[in-house]
C-alpha atoms as a PDB file:
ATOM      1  CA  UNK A   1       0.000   0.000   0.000  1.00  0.00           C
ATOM      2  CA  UNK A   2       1.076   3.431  -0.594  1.00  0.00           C
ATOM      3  CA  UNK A   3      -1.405   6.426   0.234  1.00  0.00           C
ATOM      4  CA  UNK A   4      -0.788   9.753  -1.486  1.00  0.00           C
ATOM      5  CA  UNK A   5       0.314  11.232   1.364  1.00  0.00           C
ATOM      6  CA  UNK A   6       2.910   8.592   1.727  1.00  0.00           C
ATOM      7  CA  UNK A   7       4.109   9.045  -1.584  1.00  0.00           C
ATOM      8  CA  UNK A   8       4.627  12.652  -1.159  1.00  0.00           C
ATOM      9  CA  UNK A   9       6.245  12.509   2.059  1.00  0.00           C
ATOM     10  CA  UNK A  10       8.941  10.290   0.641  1.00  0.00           C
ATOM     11  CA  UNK A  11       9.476  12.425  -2.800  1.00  0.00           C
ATOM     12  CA  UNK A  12       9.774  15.943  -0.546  1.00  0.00           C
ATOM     13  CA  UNK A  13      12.350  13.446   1.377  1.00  0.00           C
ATOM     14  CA  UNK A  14      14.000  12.748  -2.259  1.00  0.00           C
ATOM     15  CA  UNK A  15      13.198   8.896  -1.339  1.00  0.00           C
ATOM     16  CA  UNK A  16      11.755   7.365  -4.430  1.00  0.00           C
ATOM     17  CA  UNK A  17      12.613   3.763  -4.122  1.00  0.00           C
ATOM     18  CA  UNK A  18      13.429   1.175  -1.520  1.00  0.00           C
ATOM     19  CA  UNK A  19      15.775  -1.114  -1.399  1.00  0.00           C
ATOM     20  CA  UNK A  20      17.267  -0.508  -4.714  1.00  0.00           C
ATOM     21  CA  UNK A  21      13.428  -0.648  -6.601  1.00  0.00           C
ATOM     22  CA  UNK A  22      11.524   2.050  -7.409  1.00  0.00           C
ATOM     23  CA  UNK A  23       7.986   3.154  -5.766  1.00  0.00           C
ATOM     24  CA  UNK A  24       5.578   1.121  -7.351  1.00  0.00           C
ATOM     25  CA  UNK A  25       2.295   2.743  -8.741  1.00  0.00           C
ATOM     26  CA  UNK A  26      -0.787   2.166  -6.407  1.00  0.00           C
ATOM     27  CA  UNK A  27      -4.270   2.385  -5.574  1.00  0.00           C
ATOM     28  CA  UNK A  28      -6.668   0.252  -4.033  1.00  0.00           C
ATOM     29  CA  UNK A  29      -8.808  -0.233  -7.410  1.00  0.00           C
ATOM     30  CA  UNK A  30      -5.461  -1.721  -8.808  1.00  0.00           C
ATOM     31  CA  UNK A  31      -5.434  -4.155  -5.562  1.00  0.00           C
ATOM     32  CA  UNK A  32      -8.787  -5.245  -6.816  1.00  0.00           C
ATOM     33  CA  UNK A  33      -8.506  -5.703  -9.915  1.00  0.00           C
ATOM     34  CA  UNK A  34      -5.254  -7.573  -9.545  1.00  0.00           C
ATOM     35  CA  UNK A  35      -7.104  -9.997  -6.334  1.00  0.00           C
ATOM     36  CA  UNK A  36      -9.345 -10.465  -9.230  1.00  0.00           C
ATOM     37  CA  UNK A  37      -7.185 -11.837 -11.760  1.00  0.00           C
ATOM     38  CA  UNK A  38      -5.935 -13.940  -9.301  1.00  0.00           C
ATOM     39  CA  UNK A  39      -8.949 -15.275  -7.649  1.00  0.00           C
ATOM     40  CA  UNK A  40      -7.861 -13.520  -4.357  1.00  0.00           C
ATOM     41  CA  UNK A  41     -10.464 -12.590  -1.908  1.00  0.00           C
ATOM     42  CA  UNK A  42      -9.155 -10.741   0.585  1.00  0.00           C
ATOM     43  CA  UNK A  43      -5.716  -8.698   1.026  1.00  0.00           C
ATOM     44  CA  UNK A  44      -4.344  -7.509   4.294  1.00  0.00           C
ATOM     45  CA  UNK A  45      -2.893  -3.514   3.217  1.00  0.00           C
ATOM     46  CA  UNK A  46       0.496  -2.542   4.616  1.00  0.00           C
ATOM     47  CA  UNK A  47       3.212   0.081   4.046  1.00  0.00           C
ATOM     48  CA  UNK A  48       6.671  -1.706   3.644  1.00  0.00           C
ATOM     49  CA  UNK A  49      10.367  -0.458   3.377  1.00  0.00           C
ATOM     50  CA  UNK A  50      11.242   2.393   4.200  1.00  0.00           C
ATOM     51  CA  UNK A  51       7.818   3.047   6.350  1.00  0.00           C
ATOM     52  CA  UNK A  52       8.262   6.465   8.264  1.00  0.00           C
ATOM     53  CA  UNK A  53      12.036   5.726   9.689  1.00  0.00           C
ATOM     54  CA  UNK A  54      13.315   8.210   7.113  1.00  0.00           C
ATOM     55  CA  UNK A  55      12.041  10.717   8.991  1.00  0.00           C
ATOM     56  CA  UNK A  56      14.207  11.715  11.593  1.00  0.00           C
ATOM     57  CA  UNK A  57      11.884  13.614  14.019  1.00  0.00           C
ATOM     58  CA  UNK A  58       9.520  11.660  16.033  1.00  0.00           C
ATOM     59  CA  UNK A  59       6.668  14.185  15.611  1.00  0.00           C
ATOM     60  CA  UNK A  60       7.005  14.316  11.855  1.00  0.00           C
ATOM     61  CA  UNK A  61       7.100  10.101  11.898  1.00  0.00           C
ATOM     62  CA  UNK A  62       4.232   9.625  14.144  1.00  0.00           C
ATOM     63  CA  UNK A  63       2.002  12.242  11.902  1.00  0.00           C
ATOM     64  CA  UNK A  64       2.995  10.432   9.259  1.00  0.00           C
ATOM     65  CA  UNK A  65       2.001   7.201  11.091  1.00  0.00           C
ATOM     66  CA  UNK A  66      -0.918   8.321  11.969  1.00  0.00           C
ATOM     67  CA  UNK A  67      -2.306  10.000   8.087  1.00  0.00           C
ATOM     68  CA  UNK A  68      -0.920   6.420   7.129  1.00  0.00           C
ATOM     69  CA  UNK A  69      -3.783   4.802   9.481  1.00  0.00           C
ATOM     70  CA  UNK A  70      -6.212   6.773   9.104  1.00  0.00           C
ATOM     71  CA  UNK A  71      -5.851   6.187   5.170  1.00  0.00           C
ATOM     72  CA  UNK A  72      -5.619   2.838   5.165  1.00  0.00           C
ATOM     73  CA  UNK A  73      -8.848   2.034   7.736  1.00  0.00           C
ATOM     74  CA  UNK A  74     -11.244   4.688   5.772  1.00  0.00           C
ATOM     75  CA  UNK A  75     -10.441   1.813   2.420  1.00  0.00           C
ATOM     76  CA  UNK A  76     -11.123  -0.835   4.665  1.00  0.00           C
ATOM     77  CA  UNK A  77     -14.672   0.744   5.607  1.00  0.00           C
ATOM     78  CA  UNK A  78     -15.253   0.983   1.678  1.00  0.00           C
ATOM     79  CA  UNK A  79     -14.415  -2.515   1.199  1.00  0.00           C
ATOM     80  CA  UNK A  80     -14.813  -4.920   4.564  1.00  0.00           C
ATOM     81  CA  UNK A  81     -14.922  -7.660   2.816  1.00  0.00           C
ATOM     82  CA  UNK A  82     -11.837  -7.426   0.911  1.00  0.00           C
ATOM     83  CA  UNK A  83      -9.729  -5.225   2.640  1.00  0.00           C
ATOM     84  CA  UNK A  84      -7.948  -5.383   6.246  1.00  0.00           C
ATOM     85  CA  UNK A  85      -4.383  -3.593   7.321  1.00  0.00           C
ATOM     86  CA  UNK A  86      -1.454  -3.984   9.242  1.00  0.00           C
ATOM     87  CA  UNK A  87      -0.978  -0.051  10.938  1.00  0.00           C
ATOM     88  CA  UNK A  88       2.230   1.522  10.643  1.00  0.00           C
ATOM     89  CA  UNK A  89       3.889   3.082  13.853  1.00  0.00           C
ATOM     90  CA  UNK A  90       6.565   5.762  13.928  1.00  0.00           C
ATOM     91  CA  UNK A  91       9.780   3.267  15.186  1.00  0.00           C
ATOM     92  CA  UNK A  92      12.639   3.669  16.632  1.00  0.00           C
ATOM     93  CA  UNK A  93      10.277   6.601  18.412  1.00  0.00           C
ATOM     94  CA  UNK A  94       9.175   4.400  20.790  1.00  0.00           C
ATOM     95  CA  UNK A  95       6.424   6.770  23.056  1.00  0.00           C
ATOM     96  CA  UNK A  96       5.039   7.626  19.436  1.00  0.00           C
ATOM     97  CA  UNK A  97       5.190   4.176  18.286  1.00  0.00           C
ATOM     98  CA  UNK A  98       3.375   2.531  21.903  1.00  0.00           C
ATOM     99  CA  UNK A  99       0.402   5.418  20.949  1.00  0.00           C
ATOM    100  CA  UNK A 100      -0.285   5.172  17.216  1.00  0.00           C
ATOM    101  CA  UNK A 101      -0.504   0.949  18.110  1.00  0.00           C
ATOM    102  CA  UNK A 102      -2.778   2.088  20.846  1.00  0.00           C
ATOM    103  CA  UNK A 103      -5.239   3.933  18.497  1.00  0.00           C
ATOM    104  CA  UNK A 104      -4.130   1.726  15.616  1.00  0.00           C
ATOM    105  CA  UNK A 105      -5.582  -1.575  17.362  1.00  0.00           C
ATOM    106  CA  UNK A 106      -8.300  -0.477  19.737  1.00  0.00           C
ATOM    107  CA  UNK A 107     -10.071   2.703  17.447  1.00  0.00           C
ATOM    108  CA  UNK A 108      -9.228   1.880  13.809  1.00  0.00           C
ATOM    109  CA  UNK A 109      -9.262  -1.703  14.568  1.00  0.00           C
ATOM    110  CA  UNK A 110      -5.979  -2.521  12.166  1.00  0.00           C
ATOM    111  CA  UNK A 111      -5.781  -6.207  11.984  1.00  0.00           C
ATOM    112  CA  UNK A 112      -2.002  -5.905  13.306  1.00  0.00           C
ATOM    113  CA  UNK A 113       0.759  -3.757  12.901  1.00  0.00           C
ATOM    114  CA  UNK A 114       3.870  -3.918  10.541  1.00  0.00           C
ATOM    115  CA  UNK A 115       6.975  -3.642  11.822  1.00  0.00           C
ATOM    116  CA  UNK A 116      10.309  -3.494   9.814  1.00  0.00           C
ATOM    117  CA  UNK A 117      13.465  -5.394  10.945  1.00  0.00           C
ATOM    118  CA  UNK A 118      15.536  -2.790  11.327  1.00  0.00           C
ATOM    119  CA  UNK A 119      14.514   1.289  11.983  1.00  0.00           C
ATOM    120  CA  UNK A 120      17.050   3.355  11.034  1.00  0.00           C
ATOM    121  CA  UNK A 121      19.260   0.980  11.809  1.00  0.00           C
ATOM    122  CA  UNK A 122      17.829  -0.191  15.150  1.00  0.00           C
ATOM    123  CA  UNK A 123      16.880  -3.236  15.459  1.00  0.00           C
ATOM    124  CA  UNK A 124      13.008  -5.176  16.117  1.00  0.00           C
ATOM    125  CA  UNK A 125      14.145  -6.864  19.349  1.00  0.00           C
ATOM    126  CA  UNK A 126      16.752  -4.671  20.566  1.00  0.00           C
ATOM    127  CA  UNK A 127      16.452  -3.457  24.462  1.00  0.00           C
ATOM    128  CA  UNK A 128      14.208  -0.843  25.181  1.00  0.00           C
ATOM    129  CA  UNK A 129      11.311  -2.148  22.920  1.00  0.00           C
ATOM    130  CA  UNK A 130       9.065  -3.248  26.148  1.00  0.00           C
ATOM    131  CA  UNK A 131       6.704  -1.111  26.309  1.00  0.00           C
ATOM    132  CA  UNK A 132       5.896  -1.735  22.374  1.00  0.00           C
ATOM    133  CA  UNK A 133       5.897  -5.244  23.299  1.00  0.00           C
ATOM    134  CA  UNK A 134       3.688  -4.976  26.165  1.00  0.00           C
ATOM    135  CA  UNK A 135       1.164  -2.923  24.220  1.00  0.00           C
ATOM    136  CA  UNK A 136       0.687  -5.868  21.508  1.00  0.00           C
ATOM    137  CA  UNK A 137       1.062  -8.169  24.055  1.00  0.00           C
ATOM    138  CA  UNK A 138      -2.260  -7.588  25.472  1.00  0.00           C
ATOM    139  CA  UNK A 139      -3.719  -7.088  22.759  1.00  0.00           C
ATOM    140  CA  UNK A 140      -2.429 -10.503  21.269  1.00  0.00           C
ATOM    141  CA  UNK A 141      -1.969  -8.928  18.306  1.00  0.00           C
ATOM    142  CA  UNK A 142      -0.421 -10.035  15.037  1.00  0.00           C
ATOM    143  CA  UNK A 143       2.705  -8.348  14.278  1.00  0.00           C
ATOM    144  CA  UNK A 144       4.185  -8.783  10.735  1.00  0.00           C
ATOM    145  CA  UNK A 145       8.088  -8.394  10.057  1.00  0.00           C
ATOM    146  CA  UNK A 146       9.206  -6.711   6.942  1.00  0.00           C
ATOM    147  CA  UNK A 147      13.045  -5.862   6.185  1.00  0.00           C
ATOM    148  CA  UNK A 148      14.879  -2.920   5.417  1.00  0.00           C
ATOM    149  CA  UNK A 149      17.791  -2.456   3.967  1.00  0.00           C
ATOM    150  CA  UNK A 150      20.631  -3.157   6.308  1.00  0.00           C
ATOM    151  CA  UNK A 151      22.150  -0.244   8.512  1.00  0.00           C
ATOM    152  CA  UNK A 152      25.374  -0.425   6.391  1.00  0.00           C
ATOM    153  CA  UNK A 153      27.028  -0.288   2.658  1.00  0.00           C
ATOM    154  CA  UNK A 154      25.182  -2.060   0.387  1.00  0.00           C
ATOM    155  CA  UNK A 155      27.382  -3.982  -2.010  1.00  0.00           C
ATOM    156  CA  UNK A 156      27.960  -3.494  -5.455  1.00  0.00           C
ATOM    157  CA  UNK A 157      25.734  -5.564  -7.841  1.00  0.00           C
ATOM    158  CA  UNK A 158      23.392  -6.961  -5.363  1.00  0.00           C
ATOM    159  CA  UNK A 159      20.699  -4.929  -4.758  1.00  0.00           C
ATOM    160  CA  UNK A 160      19.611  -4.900  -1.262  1.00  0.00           C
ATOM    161  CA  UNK A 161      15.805  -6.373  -2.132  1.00  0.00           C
ATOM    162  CA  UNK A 162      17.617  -9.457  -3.617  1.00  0.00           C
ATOM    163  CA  UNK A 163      19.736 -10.707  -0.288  1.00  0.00           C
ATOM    164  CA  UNK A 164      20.142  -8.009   2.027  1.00  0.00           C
ATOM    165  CA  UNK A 165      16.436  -7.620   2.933  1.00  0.00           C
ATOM    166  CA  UNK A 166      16.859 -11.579   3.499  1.00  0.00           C
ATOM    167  CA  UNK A 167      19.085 -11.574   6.018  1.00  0.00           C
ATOM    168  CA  UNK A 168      17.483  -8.313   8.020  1.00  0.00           C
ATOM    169  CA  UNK A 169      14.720 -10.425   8.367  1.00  0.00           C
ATOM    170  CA  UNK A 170      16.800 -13.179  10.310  1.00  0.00           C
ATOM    171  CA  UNK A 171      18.627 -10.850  12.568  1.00  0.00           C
ATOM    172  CA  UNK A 172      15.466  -9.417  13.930  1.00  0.00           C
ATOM    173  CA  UNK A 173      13.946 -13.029  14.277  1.00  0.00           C
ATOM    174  CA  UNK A 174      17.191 -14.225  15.902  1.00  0.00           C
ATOM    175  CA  UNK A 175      16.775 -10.998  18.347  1.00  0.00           C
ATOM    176  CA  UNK A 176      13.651 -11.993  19.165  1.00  0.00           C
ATOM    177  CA  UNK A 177      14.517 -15.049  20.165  1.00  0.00           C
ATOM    178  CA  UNK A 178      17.929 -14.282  21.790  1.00  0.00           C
ATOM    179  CA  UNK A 179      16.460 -11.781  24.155  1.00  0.00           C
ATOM    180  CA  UNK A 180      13.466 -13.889  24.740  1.00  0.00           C
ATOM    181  CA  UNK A 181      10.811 -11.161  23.255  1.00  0.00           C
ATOM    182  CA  UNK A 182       8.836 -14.662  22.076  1.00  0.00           C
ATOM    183  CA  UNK A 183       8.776 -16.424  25.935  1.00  0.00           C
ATOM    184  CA  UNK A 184       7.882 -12.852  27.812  1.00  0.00           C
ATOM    185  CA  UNK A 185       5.337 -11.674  25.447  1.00  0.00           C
ATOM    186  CA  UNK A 186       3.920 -15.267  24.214  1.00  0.00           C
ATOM    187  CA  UNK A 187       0.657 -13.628  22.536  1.00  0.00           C
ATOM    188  CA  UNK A 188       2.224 -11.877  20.050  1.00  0.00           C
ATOM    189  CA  UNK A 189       1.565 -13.333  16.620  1.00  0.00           C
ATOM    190  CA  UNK A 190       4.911 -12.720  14.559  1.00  0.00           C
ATOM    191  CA  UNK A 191       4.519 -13.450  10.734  1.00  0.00           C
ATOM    192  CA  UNK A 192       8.068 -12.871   9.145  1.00  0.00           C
ATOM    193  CA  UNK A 193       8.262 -11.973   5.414  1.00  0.00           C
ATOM    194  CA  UNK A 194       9.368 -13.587   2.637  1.00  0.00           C
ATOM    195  CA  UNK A 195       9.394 -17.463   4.169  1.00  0.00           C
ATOM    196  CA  UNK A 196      11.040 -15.774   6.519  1.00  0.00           C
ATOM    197  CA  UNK A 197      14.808 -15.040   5.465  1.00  0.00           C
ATOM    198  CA  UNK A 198      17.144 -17.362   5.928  1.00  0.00           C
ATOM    199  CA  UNK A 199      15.478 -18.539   9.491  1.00  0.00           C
ATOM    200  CA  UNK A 200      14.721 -21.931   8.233  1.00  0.00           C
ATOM    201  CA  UNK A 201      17.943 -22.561   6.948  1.00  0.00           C
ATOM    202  CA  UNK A 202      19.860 -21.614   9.997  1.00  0.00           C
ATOM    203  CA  UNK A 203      17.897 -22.734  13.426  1.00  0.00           C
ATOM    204  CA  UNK A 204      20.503 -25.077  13.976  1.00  0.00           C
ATOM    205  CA  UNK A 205      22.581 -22.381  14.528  1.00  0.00           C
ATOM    206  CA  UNK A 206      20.239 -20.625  16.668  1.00  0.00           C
ATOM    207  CA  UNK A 207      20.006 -24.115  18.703  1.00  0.00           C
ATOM    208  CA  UNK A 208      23.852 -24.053  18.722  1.00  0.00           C
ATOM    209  CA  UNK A 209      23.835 -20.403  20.438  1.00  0.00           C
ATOM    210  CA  UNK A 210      22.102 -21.122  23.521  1.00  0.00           C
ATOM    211  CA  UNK A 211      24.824 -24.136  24.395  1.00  0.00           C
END
Protein backbone atom coordinates (compact mmCIF):
# COMPACT_ATOMS: atom_id res chain seq x y z
CA UNK A 1 0.00 0.00 0.00
CA UNK A 2 1.08 3.43 -0.59
CA UNK A 3 -1.40 6.43 0.23
CA UNK A 4 -0.79 9.75 -1.49
CA UNK A 5 0.31 11.23 1.36
CA UNK A 6 2.91 8.59 1.73
CA UNK A 7 4.11 9.04 -1.58
CA UNK A 8 4.63 12.65 -1.16
CA UNK A 9 6.24 12.51 2.06
CA UNK A 10 8.94 10.29 0.64
CA UNK A 11 9.48 12.43 -2.80
CA UNK A 12 9.77 15.94 -0.55
CA UNK A 13 12.35 13.45 1.38
CA UNK A 14 14.00 12.75 -2.26
CA UNK A 15 13.20 8.90 -1.34
CA UNK A 16 11.75 7.36 -4.43
CA UNK A 17 12.61 3.76 -4.12
CA UNK A 18 13.43 1.17 -1.52
CA UNK A 19 15.78 -1.11 -1.40
CA UNK A 20 17.27 -0.51 -4.71
CA UNK A 21 13.43 -0.65 -6.60
CA UNK A 22 11.52 2.05 -7.41
CA UNK A 23 7.99 3.15 -5.77
CA UNK A 24 5.58 1.12 -7.35
CA UNK A 25 2.30 2.74 -8.74
CA UNK A 26 -0.79 2.17 -6.41
CA UNK A 27 -4.27 2.39 -5.57
CA UNK A 28 -6.67 0.25 -4.03
CA UNK A 29 -8.81 -0.23 -7.41
CA UNK A 30 -5.46 -1.72 -8.81
CA UNK A 31 -5.43 -4.15 -5.56
CA UNK A 32 -8.79 -5.24 -6.82
CA UNK A 33 -8.51 -5.70 -9.92
CA UNK A 34 -5.25 -7.57 -9.54
CA UNK A 35 -7.10 -10.00 -6.33
CA UNK A 36 -9.35 -10.46 -9.23
CA UNK A 37 -7.18 -11.84 -11.76
CA UNK A 38 -5.94 -13.94 -9.30
CA UNK A 39 -8.95 -15.28 -7.65
CA UNK A 40 -7.86 -13.52 -4.36
CA UNK A 41 -10.46 -12.59 -1.91
CA UNK A 42 -9.15 -10.74 0.59
CA UNK A 43 -5.72 -8.70 1.03
CA UNK A 44 -4.34 -7.51 4.29
CA UNK A 45 -2.89 -3.51 3.22
CA UNK A 46 0.50 -2.54 4.62
CA UNK A 47 3.21 0.08 4.05
CA UNK A 48 6.67 -1.71 3.64
CA UNK A 49 10.37 -0.46 3.38
CA UNK A 50 11.24 2.39 4.20
CA UNK A 51 7.82 3.05 6.35
CA UNK A 52 8.26 6.46 8.26
CA UNK A 53 12.04 5.73 9.69
CA UNK A 54 13.32 8.21 7.11
CA UNK A 55 12.04 10.72 8.99
CA UNK A 56 14.21 11.71 11.59
CA UNK A 57 11.88 13.61 14.02
CA UNK A 58 9.52 11.66 16.03
CA UNK A 59 6.67 14.18 15.61
CA UNK A 60 7.01 14.32 11.85
CA UNK A 61 7.10 10.10 11.90
CA UNK A 62 4.23 9.62 14.14
CA UNK A 63 2.00 12.24 11.90
CA UNK A 64 2.99 10.43 9.26
CA UNK A 65 2.00 7.20 11.09
CA UNK A 66 -0.92 8.32 11.97
CA UNK A 67 -2.31 10.00 8.09
CA UNK A 68 -0.92 6.42 7.13
CA UNK A 69 -3.78 4.80 9.48
CA UNK A 70 -6.21 6.77 9.10
CA UNK A 71 -5.85 6.19 5.17
CA UNK A 72 -5.62 2.84 5.17
CA UNK A 73 -8.85 2.03 7.74
CA UNK A 74 -11.24 4.69 5.77
CA UNK A 75 -10.44 1.81 2.42
CA UNK A 76 -11.12 -0.83 4.66
CA UNK A 77 -14.67 0.74 5.61
CA UNK A 78 -15.25 0.98 1.68
CA UNK A 79 -14.41 -2.52 1.20
CA UNK A 80 -14.81 -4.92 4.56
CA UNK A 81 -14.92 -7.66 2.82
CA UNK A 82 -11.84 -7.43 0.91
CA UNK A 83 -9.73 -5.22 2.64
CA UNK A 84 -7.95 -5.38 6.25
CA UNK A 85 -4.38 -3.59 7.32
CA UNK A 86 -1.45 -3.98 9.24
CA UNK A 87 -0.98 -0.05 10.94
CA UNK A 88 2.23 1.52 10.64
CA UNK A 89 3.89 3.08 13.85
CA UNK A 90 6.56 5.76 13.93
CA UNK A 91 9.78 3.27 15.19
CA UNK A 92 12.64 3.67 16.63
CA UNK A 93 10.28 6.60 18.41
CA UNK A 94 9.18 4.40 20.79
CA UNK A 95 6.42 6.77 23.06
CA UNK A 96 5.04 7.63 19.44
CA UNK A 97 5.19 4.18 18.29
CA UNK A 98 3.37 2.53 21.90
CA UNK A 99 0.40 5.42 20.95
CA UNK A 100 -0.28 5.17 17.22
CA UNK A 101 -0.50 0.95 18.11
CA UNK A 102 -2.78 2.09 20.85
CA UNK A 103 -5.24 3.93 18.50
CA UNK A 104 -4.13 1.73 15.62
CA UNK A 105 -5.58 -1.58 17.36
CA UNK A 106 -8.30 -0.48 19.74
CA UNK A 107 -10.07 2.70 17.45
CA UNK A 108 -9.23 1.88 13.81
CA UNK A 109 -9.26 -1.70 14.57
CA UNK A 110 -5.98 -2.52 12.17
CA UNK A 111 -5.78 -6.21 11.98
CA UNK A 112 -2.00 -5.91 13.31
CA UNK A 113 0.76 -3.76 12.90
CA UNK A 114 3.87 -3.92 10.54
CA UNK A 115 6.98 -3.64 11.82
CA UNK A 116 10.31 -3.49 9.81
CA UNK A 117 13.47 -5.39 10.95
CA UNK A 118 15.54 -2.79 11.33
CA UNK A 119 14.51 1.29 11.98
CA UNK A 120 17.05 3.36 11.03
CA UNK A 121 19.26 0.98 11.81
CA UNK A 122 17.83 -0.19 15.15
CA UNK A 123 16.88 -3.24 15.46
CA UNK A 124 13.01 -5.18 16.12
CA UNK A 125 14.14 -6.86 19.35
CA UNK A 126 16.75 -4.67 20.57
CA UNK A 127 16.45 -3.46 24.46
CA UNK A 128 14.21 -0.84 25.18
CA UNK A 129 11.31 -2.15 22.92
CA UNK A 130 9.06 -3.25 26.15
CA UNK A 131 6.70 -1.11 26.31
CA UNK A 132 5.90 -1.73 22.37
CA UNK A 133 5.90 -5.24 23.30
CA UNK A 134 3.69 -4.98 26.17
CA UNK A 135 1.16 -2.92 24.22
CA UNK A 136 0.69 -5.87 21.51
CA UNK A 137 1.06 -8.17 24.05
CA UNK A 138 -2.26 -7.59 25.47
CA UNK A 139 -3.72 -7.09 22.76
CA UNK A 140 -2.43 -10.50 21.27
CA UNK A 141 -1.97 -8.93 18.31
CA UNK A 142 -0.42 -10.03 15.04
CA UNK A 143 2.70 -8.35 14.28
CA UNK A 144 4.18 -8.78 10.74
CA UNK A 145 8.09 -8.39 10.06
CA UNK A 146 9.21 -6.71 6.94
CA UNK A 147 13.05 -5.86 6.18
CA UNK A 148 14.88 -2.92 5.42
CA UNK A 149 17.79 -2.46 3.97
CA UNK A 150 20.63 -3.16 6.31
CA UNK A 151 22.15 -0.24 8.51
CA UNK A 152 25.37 -0.43 6.39
CA UNK A 153 27.03 -0.29 2.66
CA UNK A 154 25.18 -2.06 0.39
CA UNK A 155 27.38 -3.98 -2.01
CA UNK A 156 27.96 -3.49 -5.45
CA UNK A 157 25.73 -5.56 -7.84
CA UNK A 158 23.39 -6.96 -5.36
CA UNK A 159 20.70 -4.93 -4.76
CA UNK A 160 19.61 -4.90 -1.26
CA UNK A 161 15.81 -6.37 -2.13
CA UNK A 162 17.62 -9.46 -3.62
CA UNK A 163 19.74 -10.71 -0.29
CA UNK A 164 20.14 -8.01 2.03
CA UNK A 165 16.44 -7.62 2.93
CA UNK A 166 16.86 -11.58 3.50
CA UNK A 167 19.09 -11.57 6.02
CA UNK A 168 17.48 -8.31 8.02
CA UNK A 169 14.72 -10.42 8.37
CA UNK A 170 16.80 -13.18 10.31
CA UNK A 171 18.63 -10.85 12.57
CA UNK A 172 15.47 -9.42 13.93
CA UNK A 173 13.95 -13.03 14.28
CA UNK A 174 17.19 -14.22 15.90
CA UNK A 175 16.78 -11.00 18.35
CA UNK A 176 13.65 -11.99 19.17
CA UNK A 177 14.52 -15.05 20.17
CA UNK A 178 17.93 -14.28 21.79
CA UNK A 179 16.46 -11.78 24.15
CA UNK A 180 13.47 -13.89 24.74
CA UNK A 181 10.81 -11.16 23.26
CA UNK A 182 8.84 -14.66 22.08
CA UNK A 183 8.78 -16.42 25.93
CA UNK A 184 7.88 -12.85 27.81
CA UNK A 185 5.34 -11.67 25.45
CA UNK A 186 3.92 -15.27 24.21
CA UNK A 187 0.66 -13.63 22.54
CA UNK A 188 2.22 -11.88 20.05
CA UNK A 189 1.56 -13.33 16.62
CA UNK A 190 4.91 -12.72 14.56
CA UNK A 191 4.52 -13.45 10.73
CA UNK A 192 8.07 -12.87 9.14
CA UNK A 193 8.26 -11.97 5.41
CA UNK A 194 9.37 -13.59 2.64
CA UNK A 195 9.39 -17.46 4.17
CA UNK A 196 11.04 -15.77 6.52
CA UNK A 197 14.81 -15.04 5.47
CA UNK A 198 17.14 -17.36 5.93
CA UNK A 199 15.48 -18.54 9.49
CA UNK A 200 14.72 -21.93 8.23
CA UNK A 201 17.94 -22.56 6.95
CA UNK A 202 19.86 -21.61 10.00
CA UNK A 203 17.90 -22.73 13.43
CA UNK A 204 20.50 -25.08 13.98
CA UNK A 205 22.58 -22.38 14.53
CA UNK A 206 20.24 -20.63 16.67
CA UNK A 207 20.01 -24.12 18.70
CA UNK A 208 23.85 -24.05 18.72
CA UNK A 209 23.84 -20.40 20.44
CA UNK A 210 22.10 -21.12 23.52
CA UNK A 211 24.82 -24.14 24.39
Amino acid sequence: MIPPDYRRALRNAGVDGAGGRALPDWSPAGSLQAMAELTVGAAILSVSAPATAFLPQASDAAALARDINDYAADVVAGRPAQFGFFATVPMPHLDQSVAETVRALDDLKADGVVLLANHAGVYLGEDGQDDLFTALNSRAAVVFVHPAELPGPAVPGVAPWAGDFLLDTTRAAHLLVRNGIRQRYPDIKFVLSHAGGFVPYASHRRVALRG
